[in-house]
Protein backbone atom coordinates (compact mmCIF):
# COMPACT_ATOMS: atom_id res chain seq x y z
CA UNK A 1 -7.50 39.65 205.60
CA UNK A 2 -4.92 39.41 208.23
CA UNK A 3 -1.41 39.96 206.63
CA UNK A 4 -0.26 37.92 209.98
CA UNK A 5 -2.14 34.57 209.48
CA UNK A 6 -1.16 35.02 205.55
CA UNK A 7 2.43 35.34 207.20
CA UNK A 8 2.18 32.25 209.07
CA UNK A 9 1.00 29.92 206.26
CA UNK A 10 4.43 31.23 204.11
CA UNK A 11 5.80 28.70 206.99
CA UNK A 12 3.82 25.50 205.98
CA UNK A 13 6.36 23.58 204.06
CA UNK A 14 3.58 21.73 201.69
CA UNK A 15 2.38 25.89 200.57
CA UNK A 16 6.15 27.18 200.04
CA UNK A 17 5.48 27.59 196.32
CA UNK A 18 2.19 29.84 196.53
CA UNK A 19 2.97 33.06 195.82
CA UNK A 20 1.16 35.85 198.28
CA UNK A 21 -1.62 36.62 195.88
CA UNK A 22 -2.26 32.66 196.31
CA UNK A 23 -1.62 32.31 200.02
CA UNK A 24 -4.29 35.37 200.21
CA UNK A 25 -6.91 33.60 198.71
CA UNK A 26 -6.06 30.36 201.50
CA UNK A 27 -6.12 32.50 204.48
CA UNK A 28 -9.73 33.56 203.33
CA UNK A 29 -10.37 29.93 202.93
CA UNK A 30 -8.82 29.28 206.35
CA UNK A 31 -10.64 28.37 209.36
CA UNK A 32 -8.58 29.26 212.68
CA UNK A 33 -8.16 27.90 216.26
CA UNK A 34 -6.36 27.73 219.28
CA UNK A 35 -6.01 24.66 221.12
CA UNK A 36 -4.66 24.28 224.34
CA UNK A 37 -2.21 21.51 225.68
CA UNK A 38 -3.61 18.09 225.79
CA UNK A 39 -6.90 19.39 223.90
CA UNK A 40 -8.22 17.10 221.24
CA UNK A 41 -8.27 18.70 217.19
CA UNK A 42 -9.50 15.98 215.15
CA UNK A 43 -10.98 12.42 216.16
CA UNK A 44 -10.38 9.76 214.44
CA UNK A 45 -13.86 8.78 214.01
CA UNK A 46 -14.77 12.55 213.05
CA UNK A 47 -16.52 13.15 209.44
CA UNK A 48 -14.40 16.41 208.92
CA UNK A 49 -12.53 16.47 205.53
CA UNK A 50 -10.38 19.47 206.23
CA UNK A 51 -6.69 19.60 205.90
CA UNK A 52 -4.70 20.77 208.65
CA UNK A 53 -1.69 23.53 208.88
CA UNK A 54 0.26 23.24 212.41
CA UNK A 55 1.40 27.27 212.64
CA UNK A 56 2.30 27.21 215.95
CA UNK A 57 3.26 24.73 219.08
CA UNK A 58 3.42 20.74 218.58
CA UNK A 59 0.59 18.42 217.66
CA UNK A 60 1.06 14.18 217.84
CA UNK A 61 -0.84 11.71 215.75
CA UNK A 62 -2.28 9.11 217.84
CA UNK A 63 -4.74 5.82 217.99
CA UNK A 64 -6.15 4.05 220.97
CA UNK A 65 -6.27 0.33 221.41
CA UNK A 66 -9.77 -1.07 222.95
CA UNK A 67 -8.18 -1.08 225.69
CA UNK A 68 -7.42 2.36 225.88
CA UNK A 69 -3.98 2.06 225.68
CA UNK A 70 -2.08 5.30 223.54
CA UNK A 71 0.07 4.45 220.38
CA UNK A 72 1.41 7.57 219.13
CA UNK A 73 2.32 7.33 214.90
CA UNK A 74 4.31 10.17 214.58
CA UNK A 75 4.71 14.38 216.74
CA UNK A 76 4.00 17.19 214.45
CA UNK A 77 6.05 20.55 214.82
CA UNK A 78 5.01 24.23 213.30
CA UNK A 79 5.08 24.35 209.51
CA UNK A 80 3.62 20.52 209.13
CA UNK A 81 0.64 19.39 208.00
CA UNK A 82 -2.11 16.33 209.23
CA UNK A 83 -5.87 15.22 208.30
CA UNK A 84 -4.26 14.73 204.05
CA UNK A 85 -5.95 11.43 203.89
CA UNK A 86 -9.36 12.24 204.68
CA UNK A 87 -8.98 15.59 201.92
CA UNK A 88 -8.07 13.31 199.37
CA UNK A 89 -10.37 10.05 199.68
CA UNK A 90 -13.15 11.22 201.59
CA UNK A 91 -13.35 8.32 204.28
CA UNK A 92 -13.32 8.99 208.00
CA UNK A 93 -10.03 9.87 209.93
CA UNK A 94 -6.98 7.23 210.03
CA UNK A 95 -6.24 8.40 213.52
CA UNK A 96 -6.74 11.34 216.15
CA UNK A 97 -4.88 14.04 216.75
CA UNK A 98 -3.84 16.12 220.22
CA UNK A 99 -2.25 19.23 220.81
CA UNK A 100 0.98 18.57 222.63
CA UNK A 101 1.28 22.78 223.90
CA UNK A 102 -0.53 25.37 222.99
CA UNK A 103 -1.26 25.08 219.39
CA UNK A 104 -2.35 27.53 216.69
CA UNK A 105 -4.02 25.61 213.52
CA UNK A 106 -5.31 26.64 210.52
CA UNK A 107 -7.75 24.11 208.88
CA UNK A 108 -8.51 24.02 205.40
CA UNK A 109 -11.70 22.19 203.36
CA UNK A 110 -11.31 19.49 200.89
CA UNK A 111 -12.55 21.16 198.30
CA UNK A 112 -10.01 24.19 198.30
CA UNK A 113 -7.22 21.76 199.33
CA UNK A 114 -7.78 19.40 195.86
CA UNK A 115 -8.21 22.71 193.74
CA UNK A 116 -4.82 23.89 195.14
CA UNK A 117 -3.44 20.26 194.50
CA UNK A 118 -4.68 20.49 190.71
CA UNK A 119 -3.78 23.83 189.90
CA UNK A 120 -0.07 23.11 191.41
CA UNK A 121 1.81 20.19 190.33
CA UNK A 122 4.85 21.25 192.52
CA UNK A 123 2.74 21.02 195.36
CA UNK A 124 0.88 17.48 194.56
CA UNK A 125 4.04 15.97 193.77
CA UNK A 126 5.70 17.52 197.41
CA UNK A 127 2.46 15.93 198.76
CA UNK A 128 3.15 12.59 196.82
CA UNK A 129 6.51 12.46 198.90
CA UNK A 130 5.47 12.73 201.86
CA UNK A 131 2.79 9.86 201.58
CA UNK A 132 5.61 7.55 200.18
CA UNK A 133 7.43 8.46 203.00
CA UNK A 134 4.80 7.47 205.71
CA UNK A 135 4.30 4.53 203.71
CA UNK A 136 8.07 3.63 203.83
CA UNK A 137 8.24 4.79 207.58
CA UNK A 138 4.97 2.72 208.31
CA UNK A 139 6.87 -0.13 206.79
CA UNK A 140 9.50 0.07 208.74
CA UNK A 141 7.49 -0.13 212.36
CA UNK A 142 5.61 -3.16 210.93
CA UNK A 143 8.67 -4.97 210.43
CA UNK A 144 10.38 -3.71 214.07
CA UNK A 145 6.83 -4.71 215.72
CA UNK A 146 6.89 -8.04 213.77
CA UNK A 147 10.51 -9.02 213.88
CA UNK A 148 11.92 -7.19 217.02
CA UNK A 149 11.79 -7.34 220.71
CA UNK A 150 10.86 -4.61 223.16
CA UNK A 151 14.45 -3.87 223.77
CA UNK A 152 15.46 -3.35 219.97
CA UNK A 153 12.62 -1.47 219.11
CA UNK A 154 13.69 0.85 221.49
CA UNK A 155 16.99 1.12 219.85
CA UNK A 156 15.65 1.64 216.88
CA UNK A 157 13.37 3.97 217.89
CA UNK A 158 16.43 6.10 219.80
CA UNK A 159 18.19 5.51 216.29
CA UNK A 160 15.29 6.88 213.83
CA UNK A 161 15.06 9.66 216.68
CA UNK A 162 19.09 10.61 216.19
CA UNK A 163 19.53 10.17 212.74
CA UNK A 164 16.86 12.75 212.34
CA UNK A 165 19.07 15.20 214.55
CA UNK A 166 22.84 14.42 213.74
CA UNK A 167 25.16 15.32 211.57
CA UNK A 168 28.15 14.10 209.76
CA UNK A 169 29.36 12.58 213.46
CA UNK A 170 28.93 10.21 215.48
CA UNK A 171 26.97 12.11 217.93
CA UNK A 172 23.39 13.10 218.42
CA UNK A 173 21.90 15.56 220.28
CA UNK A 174 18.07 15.10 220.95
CA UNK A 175 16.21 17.91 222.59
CA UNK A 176 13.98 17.37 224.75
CA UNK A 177 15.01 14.80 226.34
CA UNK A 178 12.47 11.54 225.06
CA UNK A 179 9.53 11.16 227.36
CA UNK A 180 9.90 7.36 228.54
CA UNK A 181 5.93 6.76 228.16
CA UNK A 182 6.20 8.49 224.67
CA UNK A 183 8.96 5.99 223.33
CA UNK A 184 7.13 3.49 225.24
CA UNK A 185 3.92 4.46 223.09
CA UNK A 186 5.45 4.34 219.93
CA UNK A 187 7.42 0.90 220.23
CA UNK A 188 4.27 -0.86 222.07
CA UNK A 189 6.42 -1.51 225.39
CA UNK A 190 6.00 0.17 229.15
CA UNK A 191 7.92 2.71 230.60
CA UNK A 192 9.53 0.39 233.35
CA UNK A 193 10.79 -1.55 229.78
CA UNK A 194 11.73 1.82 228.36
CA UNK A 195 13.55 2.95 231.43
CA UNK A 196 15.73 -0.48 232.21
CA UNK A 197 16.92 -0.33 228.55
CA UNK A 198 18.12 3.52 228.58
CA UNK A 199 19.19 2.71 232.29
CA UNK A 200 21.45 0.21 230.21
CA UNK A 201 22.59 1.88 227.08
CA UNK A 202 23.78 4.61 229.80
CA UNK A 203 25.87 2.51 231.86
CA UNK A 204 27.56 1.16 227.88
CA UNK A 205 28.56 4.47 227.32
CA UNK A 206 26.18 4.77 224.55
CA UNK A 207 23.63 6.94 225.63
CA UNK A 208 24.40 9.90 227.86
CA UNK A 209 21.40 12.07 230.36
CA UNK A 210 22.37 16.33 229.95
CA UNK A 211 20.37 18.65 232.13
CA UNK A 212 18.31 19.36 229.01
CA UNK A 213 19.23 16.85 226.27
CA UNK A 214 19.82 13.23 225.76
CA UNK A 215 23.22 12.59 223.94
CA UNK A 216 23.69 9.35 221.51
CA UNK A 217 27.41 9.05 221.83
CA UNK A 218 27.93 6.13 219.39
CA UNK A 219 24.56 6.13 216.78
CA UNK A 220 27.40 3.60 214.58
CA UNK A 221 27.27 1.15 217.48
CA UNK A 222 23.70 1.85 218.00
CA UNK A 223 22.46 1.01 214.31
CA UNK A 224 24.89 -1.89 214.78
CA UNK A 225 22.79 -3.46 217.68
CA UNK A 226 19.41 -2.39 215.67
CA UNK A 227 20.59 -4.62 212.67
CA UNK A 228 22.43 -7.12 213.96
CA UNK A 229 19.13 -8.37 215.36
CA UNK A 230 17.39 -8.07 211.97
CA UNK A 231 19.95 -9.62 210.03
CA UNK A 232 20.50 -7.04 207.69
């Protein structure tokens, strides 16, 4: 038993109500790996049922078009989780998963996973959340694919991106600075697209370039662009 590993899953938000007697048993139950940047964890045609922990480094949820083309669902950071679905119905993988750094995972089977599910109600409804809120969030990119152009759905993706970060203000800080091909992946546009509209929020005052940020100077004026064009 390493009391480090059992250390590191006290930091995966779904386990925070296991006690250390219960993480113990996990970590026994725990498979665990180190994958390096831009390394593959789970395909999405892959048969594996486990669950996934992210301990360490950044993971991102992807699919790929026939074309080959990336479309990235959602980036992972340490204490997340990924590969739910597959623990809970059984059916092959929704979508593949990459290792964005170096990444330390810990991968659990179904069968422990559902046990842990049914012997913790705290825990199943915590996992019942955070399916509605892909659901919701899913939603939400259906609608902006259906009803918006390139150009919104890159404000809107900027917007979901500083709400997330901001607080009470006006302001948003996001750090790193957004990879133009990764917004461009999740909003189904290029990077040239991606690039003229920042190029363009910047020169409004809206958006602002730091050494090691980008700064959302006006996230009111920004929503007000986002739902101005879908007429809420």
């Amino acid at each position: 038993m390493s009391e480090s590993e059992i250390d590191s899953l006290k930091h995966i938000r779904l386990l925070a109500e296991l006690d250390d007697n219960e993480l113990a048993v996990v970590e026994k139950s725990c498979r665990w790996k180190v994958y390096d940047a831009s390394e593959q964890i789970i395909d999405q045609h892959s048969d594996s049922r486990d669950i996934f922990f992210v301990v360490e480094g950044r993971v991102r949820v992807v699919n790929y078009s026939l074309s080959g083309r990336e479309i990235t669902f959602d980036d992972l950071d340490p204490g997340s989780h990924f590969g739910e679905l597959a623990a809970i119905d059984g059916l092959p993988r929704s979508a593949s998963v990459m290792a964005l750094d170096n990444v330390h995972i810990a991968s659990l089977p179904a069968e422990q996973f559902q046990e842990i599910i049914l012997e913790h109600p705290t825990i199943a409804l915590k996992l019942m959340k955070h399916l509605a809120h892909l659901v919701r969030t899913s939603t939400s990119r259906i609608m902006d694919l259906s009803t918006l152009g390139a150009n919104n759905r890159i404000h809107a993706d900027l917007l979901r991106m500083g709400r997330k970060v901001a607080g009470d203000g006006d302001e948003a800080i996001i750090t790193p600075i957004p990879v133009h091909s990764d917004i461009a992946s999740r909003v189904s546009t290029t990077r040239e697209t991606v690039a003229r509209v920042m190029n363009d929020l910047a020169r409004k005052g809206i958006v602002e370039r730091k050494k090691d940020s980008l700064v959302i100077n006006n996230l009111d004026t920004l929503e007000e662009m986002v739902e101005d064009v879908r007429g809420e």
